[in-house]
Protein backbone atom coordinates (compact mmCIF):
# COMPACT_ATOMS: atom_id res chain seq x y z
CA UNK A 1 -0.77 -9.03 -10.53
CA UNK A 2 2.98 -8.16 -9.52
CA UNK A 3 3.46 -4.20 -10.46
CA UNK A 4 5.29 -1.42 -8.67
CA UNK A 5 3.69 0.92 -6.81
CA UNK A 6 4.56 3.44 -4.33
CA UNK A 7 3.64 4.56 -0.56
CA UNK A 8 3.56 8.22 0.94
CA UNK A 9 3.34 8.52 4.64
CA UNK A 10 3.92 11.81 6.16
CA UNK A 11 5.59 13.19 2.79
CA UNK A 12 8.35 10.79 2.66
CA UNK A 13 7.50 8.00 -0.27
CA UNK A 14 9.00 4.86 -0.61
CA UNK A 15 9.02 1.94 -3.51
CA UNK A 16 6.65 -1.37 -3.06
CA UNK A 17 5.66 -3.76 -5.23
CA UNK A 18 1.85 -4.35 -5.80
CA UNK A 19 1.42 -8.65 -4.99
CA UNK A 20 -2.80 -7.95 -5.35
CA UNK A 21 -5.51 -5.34 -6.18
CA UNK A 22 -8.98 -5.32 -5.33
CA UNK A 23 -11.99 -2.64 -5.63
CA UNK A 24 -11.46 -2.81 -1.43
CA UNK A 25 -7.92 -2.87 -1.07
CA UNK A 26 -4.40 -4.00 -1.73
CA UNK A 27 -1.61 -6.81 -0.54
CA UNK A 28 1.67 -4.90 -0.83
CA UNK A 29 5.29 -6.15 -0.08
CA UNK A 30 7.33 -3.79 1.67
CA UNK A 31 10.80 -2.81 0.16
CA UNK A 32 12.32 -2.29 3.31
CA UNK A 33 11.43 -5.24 6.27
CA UNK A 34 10.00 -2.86 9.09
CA UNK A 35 6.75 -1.84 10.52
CA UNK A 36 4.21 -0.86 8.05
CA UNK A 37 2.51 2.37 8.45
CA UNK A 38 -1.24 2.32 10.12
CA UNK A 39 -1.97 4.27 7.19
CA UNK A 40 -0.52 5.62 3.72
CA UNK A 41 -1.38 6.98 0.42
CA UNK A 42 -0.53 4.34 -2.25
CA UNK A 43 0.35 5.29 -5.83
CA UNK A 44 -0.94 1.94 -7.65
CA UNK A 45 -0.54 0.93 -11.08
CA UNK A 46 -2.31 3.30 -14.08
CA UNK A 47 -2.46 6.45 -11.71
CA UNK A 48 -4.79 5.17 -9.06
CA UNK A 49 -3.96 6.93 -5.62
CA UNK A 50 -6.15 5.94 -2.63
CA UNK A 51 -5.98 6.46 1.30
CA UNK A 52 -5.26 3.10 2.88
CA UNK A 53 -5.44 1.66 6.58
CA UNK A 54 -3.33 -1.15 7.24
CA UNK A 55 -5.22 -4.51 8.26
CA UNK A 56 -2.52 -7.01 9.06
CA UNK A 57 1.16 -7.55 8.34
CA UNK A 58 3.02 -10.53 8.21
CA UNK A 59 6.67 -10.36 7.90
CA UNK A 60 7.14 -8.09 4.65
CA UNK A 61 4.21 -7.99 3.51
CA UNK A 62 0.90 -5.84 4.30
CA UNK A 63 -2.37 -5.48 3.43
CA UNK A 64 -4.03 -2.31 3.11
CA UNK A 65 -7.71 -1.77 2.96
CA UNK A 66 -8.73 1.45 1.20
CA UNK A 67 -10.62 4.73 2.92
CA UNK A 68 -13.70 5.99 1.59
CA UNK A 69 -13.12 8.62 -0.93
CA UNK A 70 -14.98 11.93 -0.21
């Protein structure tokens, strides 16, 4: 799955691009090569919006496992 997708952090949002979805979490490459944020709100494909925490990074590209949903 490649889609786009976007991430809020502190109100400011910025364009990814969805590489992989889960029920867990997501692999997301970042737009703009810099630190990705410990945690964000993604906007995935078909209206799903989730909490994240990043796990790991590597270069441009993060993965993000999703917060449990009260």
């Amino acid at each position: 799955m490649i889609s786009g997708g976007r991430m809020v952090v502190e109100g400011r949002s910025q364009s990814c691009v969805v590489l992989d979805l889960s029920p867990n979490g997501a692999c997301i490459h970042l737009l703009y090569p810099e630190a990705a944020p410990t945690s964000a709100v993604l906007h995935l494909p078909g209206g799903v919006v989730r909490k994240a925490a990043r796990r790991w990074q590597r270069e441009d590209v993060a993965g993000y496992e999703f917060c449990e949903q009260s």
